[in-house]
Protein backbone atom coordinates (compact mmCIF):
# COMPACT_ATOMS: atom_id res chain seq x y z
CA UNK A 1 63.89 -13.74 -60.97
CA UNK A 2 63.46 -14.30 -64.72
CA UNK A 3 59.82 -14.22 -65.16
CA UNK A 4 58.68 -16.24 -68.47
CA UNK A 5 55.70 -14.38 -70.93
CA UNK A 6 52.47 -14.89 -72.72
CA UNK A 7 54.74 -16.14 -75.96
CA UNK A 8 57.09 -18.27 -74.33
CA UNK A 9 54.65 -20.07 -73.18
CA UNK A 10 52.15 -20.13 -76.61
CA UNK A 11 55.54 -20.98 -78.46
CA UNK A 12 56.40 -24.07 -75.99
CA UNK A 13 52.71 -25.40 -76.23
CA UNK A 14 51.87 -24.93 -72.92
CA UNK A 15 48.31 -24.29 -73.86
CA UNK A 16 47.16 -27.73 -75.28
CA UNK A 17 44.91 -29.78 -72.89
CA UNK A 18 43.31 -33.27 -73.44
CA UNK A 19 40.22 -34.11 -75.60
CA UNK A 20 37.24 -32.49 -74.24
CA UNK A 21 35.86 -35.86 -73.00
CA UNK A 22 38.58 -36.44 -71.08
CA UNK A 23 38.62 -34.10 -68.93
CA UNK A 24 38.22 -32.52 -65.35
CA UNK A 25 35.49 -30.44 -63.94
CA UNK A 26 38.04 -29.07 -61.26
CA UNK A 27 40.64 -27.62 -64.08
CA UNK A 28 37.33 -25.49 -65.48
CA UNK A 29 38.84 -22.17 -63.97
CA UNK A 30 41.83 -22.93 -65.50
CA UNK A 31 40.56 -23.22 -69.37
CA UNK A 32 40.08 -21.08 -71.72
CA UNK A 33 38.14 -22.11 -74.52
CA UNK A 34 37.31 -25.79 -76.85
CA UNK A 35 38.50 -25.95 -80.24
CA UNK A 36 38.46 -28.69 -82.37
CA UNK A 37 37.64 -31.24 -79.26
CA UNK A 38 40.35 -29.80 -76.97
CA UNK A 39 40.56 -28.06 -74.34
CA UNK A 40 42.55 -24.75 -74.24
CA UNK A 41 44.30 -23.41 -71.20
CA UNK A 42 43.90 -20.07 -69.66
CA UNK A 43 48.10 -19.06 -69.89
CA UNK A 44 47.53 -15.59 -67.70
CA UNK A 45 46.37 -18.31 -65.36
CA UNK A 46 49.77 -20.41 -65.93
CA UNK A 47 51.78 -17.47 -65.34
CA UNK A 48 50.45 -16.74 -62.35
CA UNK A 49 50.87 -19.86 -60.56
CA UNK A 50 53.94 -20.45 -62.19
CA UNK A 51 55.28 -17.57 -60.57
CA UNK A 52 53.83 -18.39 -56.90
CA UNK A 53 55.13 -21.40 -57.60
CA UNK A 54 58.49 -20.12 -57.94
CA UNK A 55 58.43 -17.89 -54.72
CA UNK A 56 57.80 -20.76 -52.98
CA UNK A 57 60.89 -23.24 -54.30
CA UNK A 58 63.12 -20.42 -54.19
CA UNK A 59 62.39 -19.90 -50.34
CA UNK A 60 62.87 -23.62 -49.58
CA UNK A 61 66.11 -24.27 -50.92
CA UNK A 62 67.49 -20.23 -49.38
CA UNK A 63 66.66 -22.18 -46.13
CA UNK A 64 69.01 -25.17 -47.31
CA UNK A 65 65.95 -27.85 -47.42
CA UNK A 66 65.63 -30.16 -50.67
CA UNK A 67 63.18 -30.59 -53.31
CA UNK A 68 62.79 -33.96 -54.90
CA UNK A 69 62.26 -34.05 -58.83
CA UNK A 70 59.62 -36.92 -59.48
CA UNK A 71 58.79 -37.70 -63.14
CA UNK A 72 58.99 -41.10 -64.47
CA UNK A 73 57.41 -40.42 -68.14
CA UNK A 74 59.84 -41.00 -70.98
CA UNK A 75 59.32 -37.24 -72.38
CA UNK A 76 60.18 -35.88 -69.14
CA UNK A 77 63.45 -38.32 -67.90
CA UNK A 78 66.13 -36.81 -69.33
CA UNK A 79 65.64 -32.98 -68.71
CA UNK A 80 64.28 -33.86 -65.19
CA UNK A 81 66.86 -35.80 -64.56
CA UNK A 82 69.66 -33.45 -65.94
CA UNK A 83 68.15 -30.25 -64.08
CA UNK A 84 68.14 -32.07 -60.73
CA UNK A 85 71.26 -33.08 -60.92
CA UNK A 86 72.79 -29.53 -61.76
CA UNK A 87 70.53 -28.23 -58.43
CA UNK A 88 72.11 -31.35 -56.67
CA UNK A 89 68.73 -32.18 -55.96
CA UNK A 90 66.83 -35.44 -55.55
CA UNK A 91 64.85 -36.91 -58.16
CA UNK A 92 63.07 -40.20 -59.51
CA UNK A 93 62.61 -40.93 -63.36
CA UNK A 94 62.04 -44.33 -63.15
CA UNK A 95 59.65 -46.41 -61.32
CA UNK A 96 58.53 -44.79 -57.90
CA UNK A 97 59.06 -47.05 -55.18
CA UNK A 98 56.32 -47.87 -52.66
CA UNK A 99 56.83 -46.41 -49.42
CA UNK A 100 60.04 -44.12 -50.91
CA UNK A 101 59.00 -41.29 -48.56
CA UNK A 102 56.61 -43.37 -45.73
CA UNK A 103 58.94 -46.33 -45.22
CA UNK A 104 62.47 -43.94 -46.19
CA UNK A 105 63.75 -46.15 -43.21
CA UNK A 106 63.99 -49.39 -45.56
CA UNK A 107 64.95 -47.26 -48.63
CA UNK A 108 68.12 -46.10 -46.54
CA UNK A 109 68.75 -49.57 -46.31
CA UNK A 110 68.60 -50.47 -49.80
CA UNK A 111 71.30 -47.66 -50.10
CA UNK A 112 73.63 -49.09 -48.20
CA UNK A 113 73.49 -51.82 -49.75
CA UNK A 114 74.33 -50.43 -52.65
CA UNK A 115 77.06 -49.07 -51.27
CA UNK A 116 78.51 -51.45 -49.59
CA UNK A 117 78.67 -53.50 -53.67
CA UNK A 118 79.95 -50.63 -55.00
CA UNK A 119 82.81 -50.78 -52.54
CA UNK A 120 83.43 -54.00 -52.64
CA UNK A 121 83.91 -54.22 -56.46
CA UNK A 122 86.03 -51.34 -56.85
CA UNK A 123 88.62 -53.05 -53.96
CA UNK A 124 90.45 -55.54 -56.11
CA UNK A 125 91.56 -57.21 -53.55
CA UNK A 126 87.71 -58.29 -52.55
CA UNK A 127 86.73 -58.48 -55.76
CA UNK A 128 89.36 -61.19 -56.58
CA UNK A 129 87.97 -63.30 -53.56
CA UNK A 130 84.55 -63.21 -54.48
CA UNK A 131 83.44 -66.06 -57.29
CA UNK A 132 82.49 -64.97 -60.75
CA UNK A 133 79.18 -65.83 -60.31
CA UNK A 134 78.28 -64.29 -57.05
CA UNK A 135 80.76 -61.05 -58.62
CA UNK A 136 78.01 -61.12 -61.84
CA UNK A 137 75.31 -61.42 -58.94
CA UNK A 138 76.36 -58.16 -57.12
CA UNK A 139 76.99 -56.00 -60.83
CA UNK A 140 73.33 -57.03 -61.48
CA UNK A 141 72.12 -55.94 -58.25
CA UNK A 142 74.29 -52.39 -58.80
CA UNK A 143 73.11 -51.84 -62.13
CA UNK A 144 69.00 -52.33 -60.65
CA UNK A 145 69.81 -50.47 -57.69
CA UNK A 146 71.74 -47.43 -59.43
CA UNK A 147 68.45 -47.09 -61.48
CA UNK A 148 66.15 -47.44 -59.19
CA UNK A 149 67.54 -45.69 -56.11
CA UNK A 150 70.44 -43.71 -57.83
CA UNK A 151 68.92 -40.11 -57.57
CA UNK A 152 67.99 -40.19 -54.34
CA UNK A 153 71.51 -41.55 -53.29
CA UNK A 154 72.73 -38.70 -51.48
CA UNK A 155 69.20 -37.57 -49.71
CA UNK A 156 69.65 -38.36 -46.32
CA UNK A 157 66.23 -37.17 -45.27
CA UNK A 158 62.84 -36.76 -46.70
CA UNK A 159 62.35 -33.59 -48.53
CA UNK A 160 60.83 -30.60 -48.08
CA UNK A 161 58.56 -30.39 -51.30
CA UNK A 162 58.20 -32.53 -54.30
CA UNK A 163 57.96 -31.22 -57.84
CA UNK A 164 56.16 -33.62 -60.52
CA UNK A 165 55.21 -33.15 -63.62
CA UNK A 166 52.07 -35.71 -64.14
CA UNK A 167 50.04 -35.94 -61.15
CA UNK A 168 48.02 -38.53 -62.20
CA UNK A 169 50.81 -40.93 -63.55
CA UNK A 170 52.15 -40.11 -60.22
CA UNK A 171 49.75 -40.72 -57.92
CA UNK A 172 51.60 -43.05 -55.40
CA UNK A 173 54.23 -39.95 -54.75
CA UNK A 174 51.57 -37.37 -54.12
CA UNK A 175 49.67 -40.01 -51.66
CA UNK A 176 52.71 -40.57 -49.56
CA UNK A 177 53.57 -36.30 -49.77
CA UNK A 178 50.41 -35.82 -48.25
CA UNK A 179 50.31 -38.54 -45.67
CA UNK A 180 53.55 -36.89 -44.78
CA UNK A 181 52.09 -33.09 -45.19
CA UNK A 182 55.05 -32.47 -47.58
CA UNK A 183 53.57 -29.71 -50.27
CA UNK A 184 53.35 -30.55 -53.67
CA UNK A 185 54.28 -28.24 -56.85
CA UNK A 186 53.03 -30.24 -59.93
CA UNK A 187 52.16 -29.53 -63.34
CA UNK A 188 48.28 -30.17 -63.93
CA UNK A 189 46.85 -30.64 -67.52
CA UNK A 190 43.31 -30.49 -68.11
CA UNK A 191 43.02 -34.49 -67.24
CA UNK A 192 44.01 -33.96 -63.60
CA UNK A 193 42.72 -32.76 -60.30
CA UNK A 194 44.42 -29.37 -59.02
CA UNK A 195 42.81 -29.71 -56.08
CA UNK A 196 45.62 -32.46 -54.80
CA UNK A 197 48.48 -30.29 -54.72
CA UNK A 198 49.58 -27.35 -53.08
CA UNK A 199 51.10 -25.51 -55.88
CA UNK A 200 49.53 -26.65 -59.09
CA UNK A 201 50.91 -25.39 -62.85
CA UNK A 202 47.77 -25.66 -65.53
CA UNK A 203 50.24 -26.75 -68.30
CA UNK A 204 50.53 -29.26 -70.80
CA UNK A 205 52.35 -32.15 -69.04
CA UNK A 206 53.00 -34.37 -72.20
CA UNK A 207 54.93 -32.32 -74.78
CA UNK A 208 58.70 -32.23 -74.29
CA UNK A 209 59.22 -28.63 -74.77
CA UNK A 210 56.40 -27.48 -72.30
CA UNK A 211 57.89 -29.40 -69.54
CA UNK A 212 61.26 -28.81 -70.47
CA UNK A 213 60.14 -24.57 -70.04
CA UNK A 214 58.21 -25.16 -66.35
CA UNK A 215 61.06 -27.46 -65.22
CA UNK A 216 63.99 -24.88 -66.19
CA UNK A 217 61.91 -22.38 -65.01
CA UNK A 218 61.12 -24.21 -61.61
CA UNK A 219 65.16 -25.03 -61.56
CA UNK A 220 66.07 -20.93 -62.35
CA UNK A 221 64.46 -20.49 -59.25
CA UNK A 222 65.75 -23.26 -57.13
CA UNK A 223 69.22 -21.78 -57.94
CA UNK A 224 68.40 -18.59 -57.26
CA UNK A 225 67.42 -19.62 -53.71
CA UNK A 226 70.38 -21.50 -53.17
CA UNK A 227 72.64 -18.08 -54.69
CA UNK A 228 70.55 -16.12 -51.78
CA UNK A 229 71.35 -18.46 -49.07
CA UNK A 230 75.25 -18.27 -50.01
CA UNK A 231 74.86 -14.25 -49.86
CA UNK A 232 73.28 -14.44 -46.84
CA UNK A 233 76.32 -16.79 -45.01
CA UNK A 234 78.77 -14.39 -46.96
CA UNK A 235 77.04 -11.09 -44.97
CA UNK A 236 76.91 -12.78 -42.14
CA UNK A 237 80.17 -13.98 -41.43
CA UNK A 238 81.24 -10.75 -42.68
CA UNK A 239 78.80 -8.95 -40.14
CA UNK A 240 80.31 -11.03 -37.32
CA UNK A 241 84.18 -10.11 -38.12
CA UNK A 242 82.83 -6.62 -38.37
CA UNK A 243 81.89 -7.18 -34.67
CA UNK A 244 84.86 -8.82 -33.56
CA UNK A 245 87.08 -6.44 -34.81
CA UNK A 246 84.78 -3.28 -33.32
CA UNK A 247 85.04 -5.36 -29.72
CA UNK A 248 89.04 -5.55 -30.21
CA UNK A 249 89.26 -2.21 -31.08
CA UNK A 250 87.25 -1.09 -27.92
CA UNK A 251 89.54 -3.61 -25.72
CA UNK A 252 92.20 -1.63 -27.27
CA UNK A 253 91.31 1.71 -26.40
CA UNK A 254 90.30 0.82 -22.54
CA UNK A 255 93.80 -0.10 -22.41
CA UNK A 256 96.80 2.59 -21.25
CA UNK A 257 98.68 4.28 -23.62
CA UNK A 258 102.03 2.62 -22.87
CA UNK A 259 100.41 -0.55 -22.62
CA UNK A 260 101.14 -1.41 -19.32
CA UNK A 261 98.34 -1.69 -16.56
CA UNK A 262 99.17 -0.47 -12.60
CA UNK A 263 99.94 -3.37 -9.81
CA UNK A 264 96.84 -4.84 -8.38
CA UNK A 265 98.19 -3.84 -5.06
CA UNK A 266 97.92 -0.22 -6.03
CA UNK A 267 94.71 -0.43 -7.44
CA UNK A 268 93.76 -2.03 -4.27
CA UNK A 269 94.79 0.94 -2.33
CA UNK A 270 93.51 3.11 -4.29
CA UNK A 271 89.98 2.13 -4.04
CA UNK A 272 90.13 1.09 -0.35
CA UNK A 273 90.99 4.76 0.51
CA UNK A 274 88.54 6.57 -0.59
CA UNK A 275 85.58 4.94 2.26
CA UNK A 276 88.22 5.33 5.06
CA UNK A 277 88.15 9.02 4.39
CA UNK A 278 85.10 9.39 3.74
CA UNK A 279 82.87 7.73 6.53
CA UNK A 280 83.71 6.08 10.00
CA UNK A 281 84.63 2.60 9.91
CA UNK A 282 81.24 1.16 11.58
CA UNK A 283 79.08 2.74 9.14
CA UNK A 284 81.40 0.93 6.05
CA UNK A 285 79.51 -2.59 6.49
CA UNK A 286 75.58 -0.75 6.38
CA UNK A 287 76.62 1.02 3.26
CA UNK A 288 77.59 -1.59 1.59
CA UNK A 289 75.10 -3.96 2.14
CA UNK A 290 72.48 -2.45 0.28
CA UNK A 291 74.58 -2.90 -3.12
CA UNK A 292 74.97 -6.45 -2.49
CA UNK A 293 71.45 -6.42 -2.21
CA UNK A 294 70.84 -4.27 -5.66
CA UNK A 295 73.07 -6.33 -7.46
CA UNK A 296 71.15 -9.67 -6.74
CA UNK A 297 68.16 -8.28 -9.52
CA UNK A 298 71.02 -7.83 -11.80
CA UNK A 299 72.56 -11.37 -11.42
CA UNK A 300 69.00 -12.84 -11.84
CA UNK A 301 67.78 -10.96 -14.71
CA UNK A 302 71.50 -11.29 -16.69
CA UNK A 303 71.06 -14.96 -16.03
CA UNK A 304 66.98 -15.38 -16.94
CA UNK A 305 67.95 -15.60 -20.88
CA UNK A 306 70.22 -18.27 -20.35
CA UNK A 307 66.98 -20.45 -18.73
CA UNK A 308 65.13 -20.03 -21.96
CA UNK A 309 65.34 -23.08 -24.27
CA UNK A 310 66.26 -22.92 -28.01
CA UNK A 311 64.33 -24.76 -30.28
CA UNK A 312 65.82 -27.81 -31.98
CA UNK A 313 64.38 -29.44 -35.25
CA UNK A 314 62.34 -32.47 -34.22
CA UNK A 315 62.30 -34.14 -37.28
CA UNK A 316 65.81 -35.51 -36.44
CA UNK A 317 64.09 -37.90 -34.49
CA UNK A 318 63.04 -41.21 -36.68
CA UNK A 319 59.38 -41.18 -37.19
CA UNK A 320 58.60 -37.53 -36.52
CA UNK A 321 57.84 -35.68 -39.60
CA UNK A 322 57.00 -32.12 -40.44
CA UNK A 323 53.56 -32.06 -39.36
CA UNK A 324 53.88 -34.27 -36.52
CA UNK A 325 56.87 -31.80 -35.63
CA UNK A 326 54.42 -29.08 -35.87
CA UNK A 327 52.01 -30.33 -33.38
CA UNK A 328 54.45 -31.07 -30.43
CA UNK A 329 55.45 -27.67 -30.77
CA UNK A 330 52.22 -26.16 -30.23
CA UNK A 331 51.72 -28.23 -27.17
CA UNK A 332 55.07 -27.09 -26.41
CA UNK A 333 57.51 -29.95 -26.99
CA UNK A 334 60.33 -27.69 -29.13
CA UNK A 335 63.25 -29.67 -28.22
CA UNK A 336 64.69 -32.39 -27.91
CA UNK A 337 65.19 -32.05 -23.86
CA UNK A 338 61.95 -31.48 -23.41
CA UNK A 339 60.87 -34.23 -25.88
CA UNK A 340 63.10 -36.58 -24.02
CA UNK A 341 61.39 -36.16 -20.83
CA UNK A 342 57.73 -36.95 -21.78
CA UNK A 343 56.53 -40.65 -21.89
CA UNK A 344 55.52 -42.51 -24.79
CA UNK A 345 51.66 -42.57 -23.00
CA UNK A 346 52.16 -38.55 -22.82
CA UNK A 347 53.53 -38.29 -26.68
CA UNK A 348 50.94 -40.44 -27.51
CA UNK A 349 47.81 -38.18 -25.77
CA UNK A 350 49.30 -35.13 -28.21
CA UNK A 351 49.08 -37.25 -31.15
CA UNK A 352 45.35 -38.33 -30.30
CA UNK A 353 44.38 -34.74 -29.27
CA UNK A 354 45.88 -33.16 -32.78
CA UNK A 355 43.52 -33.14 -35.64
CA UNK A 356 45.60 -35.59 -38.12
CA UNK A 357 45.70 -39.31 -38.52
CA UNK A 358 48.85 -40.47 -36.61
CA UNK A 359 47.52 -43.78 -34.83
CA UNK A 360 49.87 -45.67 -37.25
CA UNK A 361 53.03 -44.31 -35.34
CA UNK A 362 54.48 -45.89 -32.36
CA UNK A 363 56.45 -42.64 -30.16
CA UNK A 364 57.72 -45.51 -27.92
CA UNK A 365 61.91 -44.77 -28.92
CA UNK A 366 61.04 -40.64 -29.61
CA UNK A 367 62.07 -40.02 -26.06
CA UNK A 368 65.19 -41.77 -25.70
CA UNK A 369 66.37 -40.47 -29.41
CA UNK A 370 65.38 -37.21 -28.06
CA UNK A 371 67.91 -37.89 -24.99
CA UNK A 372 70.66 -38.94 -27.32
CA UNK A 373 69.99 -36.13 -29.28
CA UNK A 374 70.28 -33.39 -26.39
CA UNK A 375 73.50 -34.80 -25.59
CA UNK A 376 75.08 -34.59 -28.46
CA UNK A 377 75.57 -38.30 -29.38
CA UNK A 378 74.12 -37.75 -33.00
CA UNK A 379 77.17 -40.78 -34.05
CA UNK A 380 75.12 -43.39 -31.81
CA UNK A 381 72.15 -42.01 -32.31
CA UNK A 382 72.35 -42.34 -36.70
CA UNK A 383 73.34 -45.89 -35.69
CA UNK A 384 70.46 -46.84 -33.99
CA UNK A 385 68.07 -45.10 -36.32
CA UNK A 386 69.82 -47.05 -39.07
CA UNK A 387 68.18 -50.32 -37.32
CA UNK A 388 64.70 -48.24 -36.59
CA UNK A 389 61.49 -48.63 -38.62
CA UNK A 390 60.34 -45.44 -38.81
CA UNK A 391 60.88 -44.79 -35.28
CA UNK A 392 59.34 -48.37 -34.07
């Protein structure tokens, strides 16, 4: 990982804070000195976090999950925006939508509707029965939602972790992460509160080059992730020809030299003689019944790992998030068979027992998604989520 130093950091201006009056009491570990009514940041400090930081995107998107971008300050739009876009990552640079991640139910929605106008303008055919005022109507709409909604297009689920730059101009995303229990990386300036994010960055969050080094730093990561998680499908499919072709090879050699394998009839024989030799023909039957009886263990233990069941990602199920996911599984709910066979009374008795505020969701369809979902019927089961309210 490219790890950035002491100067890159002094050079990008990573080290101014806000007027001393201004700030914090909970960024004090994180300054270094006043000078001239401002407060300097500690930038060993910065590089440290900046590099947990780091670890921690990087091992989020090797598993494949998705970090939204969130920064909707004019200094910080454009290289935000271009960054997550080369990640093919979600962000927001405009106005953050209420409810974007707790209500991500009606933001789907909005989605489709946008959509559904963008297909219907680009089919001439529809386009030239629609009037010229309700056409104008539906390029408006496009051009609001595209703003609005366009970088978060193609996210089909809440993320897994949210990067912003200004914590407290962003306030309404960092609420809804942690009603959610998604972690936060943010940069903090001396103005802020670190003690609302997971991962917090003491930087300076208002000059263009010092967010322009944490966010390509934060991206360099991201992408290295994502180049781990390609090497590790690469080794593994390669892993699992390796196997196939040592299994063939073995088939091959158990097989005769000219290829050719004896009658069964012979092979019958062959076997069968060897007890009629060997022993009188009453004592064949008490011989062999103690193998039938050895080889009952074996069919019972070869067929106990089959009994155990896999555990399936909860989340799939509209209105179960991350941490809610997290406390079925401790009271052992870890898929979705077993999920689909407790009651909404039962789901709700977890929910009460965990220590987390979850009284405003309603586990009444979680079961019957769960059902879908153990069968396999993830077409139907999209549809009717579609139609959901977060689960209700």
């Amino acid at each position: 990982m490219a790890k950035l130093t002491y100067k890159n950091l002094l050079d990008a201006g990573v080290h101014f804070g806000h007027l001393t009056r201004k700030w914090d009491p909970r960024m004090a570990p994180y300054i270094f000195m006043e000078k001239n009514g401002i407060h300097i940041i500690d930038l060993n400090k910065t590089l440290v976090s900046l590099e947990q930081a780091q670890e921690y995107v990087r091992s989020i998107s090797r598993s494949g999950k998705k970090i939204m971008f969130v920064a909707t300050k004019k200094q910080a739009q454009e290289i935000v925006s271009e960054e997550a876009k080369r990640l093919k990552m979600p962000f927001v640079t405009e106005r953050w939508l209420g409810g974007m991640l707790t209500n991500f139910s009606t933001i789907r929605k909005s989605l489709k509707k946008l959509q559904n106008i963008e297909k219907m303008l680009s089919d001439e055919e529809t386009a030239k029965n629609i009037a010229k005022r309700e056409r104008l109507m539906l390029s408006r709409d496009k051009i609001k939602l595209e703003r609005l909604l366009g970088g978060v297009a193609d996210m089909g689920r809440i993320p897994s972790a949210l990067f912003v730059i200004d914590i407290k101009r962003e306030h309404l995303a960092i609420s809804e992460a942690k009603r959610l229990g998604i972690p936060v990386i943010a940069m903090v300036d001396t103005n802020s509160n670190p003690e609302q994010v997971n991962y917090s960055i003491p930087a300076n969050d208002d000059a263009y080059k010092s967010i322009s080094l944490i966010t390509l730093a934060i991206g360099k990561a991201i992408e290295e992730g994502i180049m781990d998680r390609k090497q590790d499908k690469e080794s593994q499919e390669l892993q699992e020809a390796e196997e196939a072709k040592k299994a063939m090879d073995e088939r091959n050699a158990e097989a005769p030299e000219d290829g050719t394998e004896a009658p069964a009839g012979k092979r019958k024989r062959t076997r069968a003689a060897a007890p009629v030799e060997a022993a009188p023909v009453e004592a064949a039957p008490a011989e062999a019944a103690p193998a039938v009886e050895a080889a009952a263990p074996v069919v019972e233990a070869a067929a106990a790992p089959a009994a155990e069941v896999k555990a399936d990602d909860l989340t799939k199920v509209e209105g179960i998030g991350p941490k809610m996911a997290g406390v079925f599984n401790d009271a052992g709910v870890t898929s979705f068979k077993i999920l689909s066979e407790k009651t909404a009374e039962e789901l709700r008795a977890i929910l009460d027992a965990a220590d987390g505020n979850f009284a405003a969701h309603d586990p009444k369809t979680w079961p019957e998604q769960a059902g879908m979902a153990a069968e396999g019927k993830w077409d139907e089961l999209k549809k009717w989520q579609d139609e959901l309210d977060g689960g209700k």
